[in-house]
Protein backbone atom coordinates (compact mmCIF):
# COMPACT_ATOMS: atom_id res chain seq x y z
CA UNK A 1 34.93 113.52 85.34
CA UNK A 2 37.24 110.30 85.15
CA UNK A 3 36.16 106.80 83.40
CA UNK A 4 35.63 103.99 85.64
CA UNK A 5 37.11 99.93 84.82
CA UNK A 6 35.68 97.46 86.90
CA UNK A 7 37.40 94.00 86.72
CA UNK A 8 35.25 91.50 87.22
CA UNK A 9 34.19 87.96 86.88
CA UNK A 10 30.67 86.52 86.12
CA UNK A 11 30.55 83.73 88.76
CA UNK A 12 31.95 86.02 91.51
CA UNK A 13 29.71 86.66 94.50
CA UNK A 14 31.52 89.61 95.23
CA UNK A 15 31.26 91.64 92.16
CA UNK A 16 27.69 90.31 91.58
CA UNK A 17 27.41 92.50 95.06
CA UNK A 18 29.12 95.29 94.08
CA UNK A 19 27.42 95.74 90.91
CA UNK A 20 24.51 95.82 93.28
CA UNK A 21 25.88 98.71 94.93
CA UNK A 22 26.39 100.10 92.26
CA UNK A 23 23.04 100.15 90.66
CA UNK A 24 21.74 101.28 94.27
CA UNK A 25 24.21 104.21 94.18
CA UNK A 26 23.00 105.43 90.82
CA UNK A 27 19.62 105.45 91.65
CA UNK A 28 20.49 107.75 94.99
CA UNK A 29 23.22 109.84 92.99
CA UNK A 30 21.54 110.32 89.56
CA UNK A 31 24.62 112.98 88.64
CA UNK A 32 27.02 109.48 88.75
CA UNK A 33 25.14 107.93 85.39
CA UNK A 34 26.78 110.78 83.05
CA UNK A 35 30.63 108.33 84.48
CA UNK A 36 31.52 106.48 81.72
CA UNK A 37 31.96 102.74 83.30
CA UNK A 38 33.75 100.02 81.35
CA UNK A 39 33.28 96.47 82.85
CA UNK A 40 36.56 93.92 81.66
CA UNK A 41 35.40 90.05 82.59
CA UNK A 42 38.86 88.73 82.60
CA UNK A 43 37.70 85.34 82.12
CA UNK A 44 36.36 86.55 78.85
CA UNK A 45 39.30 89.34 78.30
CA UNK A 46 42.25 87.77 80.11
CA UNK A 47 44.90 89.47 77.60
CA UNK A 48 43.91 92.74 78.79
CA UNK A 49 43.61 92.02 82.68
CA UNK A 50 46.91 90.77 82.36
CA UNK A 51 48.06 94.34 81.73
CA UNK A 52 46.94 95.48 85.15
CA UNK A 53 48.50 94.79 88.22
CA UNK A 54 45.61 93.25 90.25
CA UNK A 55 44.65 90.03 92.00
CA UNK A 56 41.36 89.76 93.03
CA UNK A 57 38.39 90.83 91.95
CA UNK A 58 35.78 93.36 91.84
CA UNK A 59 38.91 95.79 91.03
CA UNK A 60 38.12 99.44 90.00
CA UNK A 61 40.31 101.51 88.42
CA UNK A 62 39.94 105.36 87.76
CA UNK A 63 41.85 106.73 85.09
CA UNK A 64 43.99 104.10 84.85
CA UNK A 65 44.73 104.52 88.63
CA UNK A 66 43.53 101.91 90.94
CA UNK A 67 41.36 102.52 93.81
CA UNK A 68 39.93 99.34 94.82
CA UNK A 69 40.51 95.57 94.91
CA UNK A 70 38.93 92.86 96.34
CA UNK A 71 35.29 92.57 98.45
CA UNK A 72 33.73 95.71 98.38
CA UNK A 73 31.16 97.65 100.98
CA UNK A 74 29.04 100.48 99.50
CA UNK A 75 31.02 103.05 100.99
CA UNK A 76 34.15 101.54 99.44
CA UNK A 77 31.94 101.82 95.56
CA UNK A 78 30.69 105.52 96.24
CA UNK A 79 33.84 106.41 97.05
CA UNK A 80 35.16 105.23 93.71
CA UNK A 81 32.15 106.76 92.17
CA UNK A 82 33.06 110.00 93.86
CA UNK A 83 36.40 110.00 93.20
CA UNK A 84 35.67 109.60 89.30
CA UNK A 85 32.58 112.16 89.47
CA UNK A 86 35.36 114.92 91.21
CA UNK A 87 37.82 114.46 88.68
């Protein structure tokens, strides 16, 4: 199992949604909650989202590798769930 870093912003529509997914994917995948998931707001943390090469946000990275930027679907968020769950 991989860790999880979601870039985000608090005013942003589209990770508000995708955290939404995200709480509706746990609650049909209860194996997903043991993922560790670390949640950067780069307006609060913008030193360390300037380390990561990324423009938009919601951005996931797993294990430092990233697999998603921009508007999400909930496909798009299991799949990033899955992929971190599979190791």
């Amino acid at each position: 199992m991989k860790k999880i870093l979601m870039f985000e912003l608090a005013y942003c529509p589209y990770c508000r949604e995708a955290k939404r997914f995200m709480e509706e994917i746990l609650a049909e995948h209860p194996e997903y909650a043991a993922i560790e998931i670390e949640h950067v707001d780069e307006g609060r943390d913008r030193a360390r989202a300037m380390k990561y090469d990324y423009y938009y946000v919601p951005t996931y990275y797993v294990d430092e590798e990233k697999v998603h930027e921009g508007a999400a679907t909930k496909t798009l968020v299991e799949a990033v769930y899955k992929r971190a769950f599979e190791g």
